[in-house]
C-alpha atoms as a PDB file:
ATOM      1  CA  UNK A   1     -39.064 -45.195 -53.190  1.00  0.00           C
ATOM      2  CA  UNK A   2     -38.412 -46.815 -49.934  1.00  0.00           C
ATOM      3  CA  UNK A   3     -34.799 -45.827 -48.246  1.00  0.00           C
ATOM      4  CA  UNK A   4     -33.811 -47.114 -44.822  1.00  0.00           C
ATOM      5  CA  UNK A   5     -30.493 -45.891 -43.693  1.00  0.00           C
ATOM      6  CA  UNK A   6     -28.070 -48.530 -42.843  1.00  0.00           C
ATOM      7  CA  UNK A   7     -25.916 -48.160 -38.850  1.00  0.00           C
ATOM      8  CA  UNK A   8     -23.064 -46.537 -40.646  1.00  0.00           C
ATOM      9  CA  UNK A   9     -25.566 -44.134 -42.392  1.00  0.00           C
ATOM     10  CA  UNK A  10     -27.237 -43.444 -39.200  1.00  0.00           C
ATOM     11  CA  UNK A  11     -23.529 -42.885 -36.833  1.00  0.00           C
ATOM     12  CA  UNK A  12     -22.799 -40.193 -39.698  1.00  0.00           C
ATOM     13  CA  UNK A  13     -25.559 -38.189 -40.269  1.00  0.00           C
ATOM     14  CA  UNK A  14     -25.488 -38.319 -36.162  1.00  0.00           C
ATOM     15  CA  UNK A  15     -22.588 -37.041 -36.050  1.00  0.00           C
ATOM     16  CA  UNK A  16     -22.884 -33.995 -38.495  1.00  0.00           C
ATOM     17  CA  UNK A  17     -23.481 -30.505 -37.337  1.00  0.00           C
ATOM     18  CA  UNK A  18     -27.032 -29.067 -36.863  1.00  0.00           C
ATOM     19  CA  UNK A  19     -26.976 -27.181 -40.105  1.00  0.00           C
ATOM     20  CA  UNK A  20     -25.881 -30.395 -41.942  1.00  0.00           C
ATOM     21  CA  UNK A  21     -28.976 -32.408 -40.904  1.00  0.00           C
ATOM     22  CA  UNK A  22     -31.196 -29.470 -41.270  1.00  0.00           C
ATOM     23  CA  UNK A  23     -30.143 -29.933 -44.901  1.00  0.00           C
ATOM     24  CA  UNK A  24     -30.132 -33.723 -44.881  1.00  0.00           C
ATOM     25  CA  UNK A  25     -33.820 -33.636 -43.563  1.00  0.00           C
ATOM     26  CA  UNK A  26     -34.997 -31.664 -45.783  1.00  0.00           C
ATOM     27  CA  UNK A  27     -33.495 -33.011 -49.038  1.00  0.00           C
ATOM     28  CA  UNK A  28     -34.981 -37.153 -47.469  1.00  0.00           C
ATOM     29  CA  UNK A  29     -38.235 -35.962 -46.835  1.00  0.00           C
ATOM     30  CA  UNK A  30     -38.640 -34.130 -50.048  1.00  0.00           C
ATOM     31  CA  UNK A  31     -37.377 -37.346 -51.731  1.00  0.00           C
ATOM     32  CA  UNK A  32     -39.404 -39.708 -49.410  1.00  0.00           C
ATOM     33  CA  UNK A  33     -42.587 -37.844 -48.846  1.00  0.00           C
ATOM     34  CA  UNK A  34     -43.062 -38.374 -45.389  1.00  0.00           C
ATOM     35  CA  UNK A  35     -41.630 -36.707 -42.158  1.00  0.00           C
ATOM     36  CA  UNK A  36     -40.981 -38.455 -38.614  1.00  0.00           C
ATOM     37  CA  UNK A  37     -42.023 -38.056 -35.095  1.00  0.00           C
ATOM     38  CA  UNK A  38     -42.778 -39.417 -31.732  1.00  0.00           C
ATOM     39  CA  UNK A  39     -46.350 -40.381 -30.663  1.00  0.00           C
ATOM     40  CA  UNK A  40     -47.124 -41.347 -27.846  1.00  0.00           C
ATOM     41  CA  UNK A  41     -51.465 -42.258 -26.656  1.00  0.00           C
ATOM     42  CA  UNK A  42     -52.246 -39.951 -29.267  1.00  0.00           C
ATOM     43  CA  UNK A  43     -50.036 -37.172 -28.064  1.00  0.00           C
ATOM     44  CA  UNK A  44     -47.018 -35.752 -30.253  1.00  0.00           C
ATOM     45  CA  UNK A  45     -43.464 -35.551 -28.311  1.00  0.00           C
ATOM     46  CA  UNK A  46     -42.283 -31.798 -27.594  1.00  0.00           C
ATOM     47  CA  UNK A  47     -39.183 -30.493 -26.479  1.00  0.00           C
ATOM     48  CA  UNK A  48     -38.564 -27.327 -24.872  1.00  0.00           C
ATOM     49  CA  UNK A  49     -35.735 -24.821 -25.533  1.00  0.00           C
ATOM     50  CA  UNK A  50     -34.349 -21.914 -23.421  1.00  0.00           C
ATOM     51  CA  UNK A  51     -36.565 -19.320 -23.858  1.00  0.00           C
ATOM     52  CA  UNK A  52     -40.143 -21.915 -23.026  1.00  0.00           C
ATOM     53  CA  UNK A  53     -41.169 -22.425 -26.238  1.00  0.00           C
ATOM     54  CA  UNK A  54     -42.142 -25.722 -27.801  1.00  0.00           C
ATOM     55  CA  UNK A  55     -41.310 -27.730 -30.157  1.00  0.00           C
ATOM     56  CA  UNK A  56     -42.155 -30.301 -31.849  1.00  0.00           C
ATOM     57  CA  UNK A  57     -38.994 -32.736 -33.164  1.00  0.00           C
ATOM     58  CA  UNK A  58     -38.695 -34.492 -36.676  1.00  0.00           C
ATOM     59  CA  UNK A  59     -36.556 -36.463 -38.539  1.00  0.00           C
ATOM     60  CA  UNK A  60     -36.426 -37.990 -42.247  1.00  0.00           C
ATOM     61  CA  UNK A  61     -36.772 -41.805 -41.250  1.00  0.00           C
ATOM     62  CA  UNK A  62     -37.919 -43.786 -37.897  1.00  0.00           C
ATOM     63  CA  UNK A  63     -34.841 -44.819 -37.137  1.00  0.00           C
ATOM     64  CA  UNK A  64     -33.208 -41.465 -36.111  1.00  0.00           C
ATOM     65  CA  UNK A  65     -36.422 -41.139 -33.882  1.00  0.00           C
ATOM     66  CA  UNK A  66     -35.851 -44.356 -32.699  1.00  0.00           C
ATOM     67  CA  UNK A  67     -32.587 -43.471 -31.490  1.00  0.00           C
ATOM     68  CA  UNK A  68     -34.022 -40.444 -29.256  1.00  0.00           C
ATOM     69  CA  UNK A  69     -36.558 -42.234 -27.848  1.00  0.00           C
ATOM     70  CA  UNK A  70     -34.871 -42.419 -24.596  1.00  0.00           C
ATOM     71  CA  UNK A  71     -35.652 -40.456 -21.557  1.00  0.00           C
ATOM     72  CA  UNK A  72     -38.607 -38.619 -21.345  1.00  0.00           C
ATOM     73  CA  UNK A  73     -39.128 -39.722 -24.801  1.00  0.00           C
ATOM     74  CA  UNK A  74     -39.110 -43.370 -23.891  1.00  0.00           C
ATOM     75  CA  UNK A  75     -42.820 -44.429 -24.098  1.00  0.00           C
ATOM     76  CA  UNK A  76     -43.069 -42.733 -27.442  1.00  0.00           C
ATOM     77  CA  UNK A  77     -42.487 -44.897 -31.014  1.00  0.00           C
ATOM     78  CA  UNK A  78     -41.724 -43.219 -34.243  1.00  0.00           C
ATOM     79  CA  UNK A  79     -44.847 -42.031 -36.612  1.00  0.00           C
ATOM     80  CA  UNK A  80     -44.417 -41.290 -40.300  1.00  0.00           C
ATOM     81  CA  UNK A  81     -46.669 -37.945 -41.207  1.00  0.00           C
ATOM     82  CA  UNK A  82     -47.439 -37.882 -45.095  1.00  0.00           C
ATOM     83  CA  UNK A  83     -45.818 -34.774 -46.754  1.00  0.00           C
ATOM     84  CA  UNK A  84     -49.245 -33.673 -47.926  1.00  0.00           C
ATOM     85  CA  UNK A  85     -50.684 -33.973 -44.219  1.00  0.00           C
ATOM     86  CA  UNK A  86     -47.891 -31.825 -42.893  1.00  0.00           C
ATOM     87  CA  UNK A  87     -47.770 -28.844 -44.873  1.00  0.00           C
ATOM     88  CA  UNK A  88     -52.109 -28.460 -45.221  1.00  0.00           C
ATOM     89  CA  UNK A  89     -52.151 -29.070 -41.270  1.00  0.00           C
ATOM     90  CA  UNK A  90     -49.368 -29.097 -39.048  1.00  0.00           C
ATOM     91  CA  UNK A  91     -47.923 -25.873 -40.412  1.00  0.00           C
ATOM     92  CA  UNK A  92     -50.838 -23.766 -39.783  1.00  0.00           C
ATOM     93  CA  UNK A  93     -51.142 -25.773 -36.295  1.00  0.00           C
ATOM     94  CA  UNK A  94     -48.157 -25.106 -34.982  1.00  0.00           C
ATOM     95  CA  UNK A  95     -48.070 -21.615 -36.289  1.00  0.00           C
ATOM     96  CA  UNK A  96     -51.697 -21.284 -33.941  1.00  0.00           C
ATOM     97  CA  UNK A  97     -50.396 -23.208 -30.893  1.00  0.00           C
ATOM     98  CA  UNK A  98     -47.185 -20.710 -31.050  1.00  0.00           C
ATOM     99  CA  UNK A  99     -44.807 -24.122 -31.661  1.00  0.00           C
ATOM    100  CA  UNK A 100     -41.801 -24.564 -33.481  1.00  0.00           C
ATOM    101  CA  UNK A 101     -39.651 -27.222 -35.132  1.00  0.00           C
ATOM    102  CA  UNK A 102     -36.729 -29.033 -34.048  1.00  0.00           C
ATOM    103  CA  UNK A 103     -35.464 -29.990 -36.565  1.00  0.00           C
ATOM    104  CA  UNK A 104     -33.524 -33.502 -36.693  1.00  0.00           C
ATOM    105  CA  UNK A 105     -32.204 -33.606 -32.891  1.00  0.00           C
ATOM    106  CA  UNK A 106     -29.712 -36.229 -31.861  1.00  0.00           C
ATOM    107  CA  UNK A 107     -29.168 -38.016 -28.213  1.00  0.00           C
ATOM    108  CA  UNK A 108     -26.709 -35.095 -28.036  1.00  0.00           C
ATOM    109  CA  UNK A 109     -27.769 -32.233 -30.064  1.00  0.00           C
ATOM    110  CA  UNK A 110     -31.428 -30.330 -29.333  1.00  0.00           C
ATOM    111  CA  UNK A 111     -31.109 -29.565 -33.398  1.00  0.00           C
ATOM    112  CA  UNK A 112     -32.269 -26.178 -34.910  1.00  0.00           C
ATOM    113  CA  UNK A 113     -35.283 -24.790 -33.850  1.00  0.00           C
ATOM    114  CA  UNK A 114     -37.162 -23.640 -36.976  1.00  0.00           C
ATOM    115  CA  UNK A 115     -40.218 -21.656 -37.384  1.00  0.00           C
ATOM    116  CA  UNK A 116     -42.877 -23.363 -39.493  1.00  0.00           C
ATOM    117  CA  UNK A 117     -42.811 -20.919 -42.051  1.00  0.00           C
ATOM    118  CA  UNK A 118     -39.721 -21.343 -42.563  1.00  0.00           C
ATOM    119  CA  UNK A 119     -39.366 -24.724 -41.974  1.00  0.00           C
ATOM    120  CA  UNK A 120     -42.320 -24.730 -45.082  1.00  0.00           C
ATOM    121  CA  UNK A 121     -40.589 -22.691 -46.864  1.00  0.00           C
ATOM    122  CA  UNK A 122     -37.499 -24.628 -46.994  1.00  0.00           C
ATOM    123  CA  UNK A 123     -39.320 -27.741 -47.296  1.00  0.00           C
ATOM    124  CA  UNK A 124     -40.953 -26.294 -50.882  1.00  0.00           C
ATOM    125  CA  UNK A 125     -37.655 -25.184 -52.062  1.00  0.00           C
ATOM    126  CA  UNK A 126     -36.363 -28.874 -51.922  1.00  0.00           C
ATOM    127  CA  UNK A 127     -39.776 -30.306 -53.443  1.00  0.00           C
ATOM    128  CA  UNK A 128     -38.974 -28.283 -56.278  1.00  0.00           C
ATOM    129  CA  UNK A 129     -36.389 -30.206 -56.795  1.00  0.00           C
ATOM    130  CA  UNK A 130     -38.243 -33.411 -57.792  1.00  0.00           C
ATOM    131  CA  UNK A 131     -40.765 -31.757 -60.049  1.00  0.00           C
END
């Protein structure tokens, strides 16, 4: 079940609007079990948005991680976190340390923050899908 999008793939999905990748991500990590990040000496990238909160970005394959790994971001290399892993312990996590998602940010775009609930939520909807 292994899917790596090609450079045209990649420049596309880009290139959408935020509520297009939301969708996108959640539809490729339903289908590929496994959700993306940045890690960096064992600590998780964050981004912040205007009103201080944190949150923690994701995508559905390395290399859209790889692309935002620039900046303050640049030390950090993309981490696959199993589907399973994610829902039994980031979700609660996050939802204790008062973070949220970003969900599939771009070089250009911050993405949609998401609440982990809801992020969750979503995320089952599209699992449903494959059983």
């Amino acid at each position: 079940m292994s899917w790596t999008p090609n450079a045209k793939e990649v420049e596309a999905i880009n290139f959408l609007e935020a509520a297009k990748r939301y969708e996108y991500l959640l539809k490729k990590v339903a289908d590929q079990g496994e959700i993306w990040s940045l890690l960096k000496d064992g600590g998780w990238a964050l981004a912040g948005d205007d009103q201080g909160r944190q949150l923690v970005p994701v995508w559905p394959h390395s290399r859209y991680a790889e692309i935002c790994a620039e900046g303050v971001w640049a030390d950090y290399e993309p981490k696959s976190i199993p589907i399973d892993v994610w829902l039994s312990r980031w979700v609660s996590g996050m939802e204790r340390d008062d973070r949220q998602i970003a969900a599939f940010p771009t070089p250009t775009d911050k993405g949609i923050p998401v609440t982990p609930i809801r992020f969750k939520a979503d995320l089952e909807e599209a699992l449903s899908q494959y059983e």
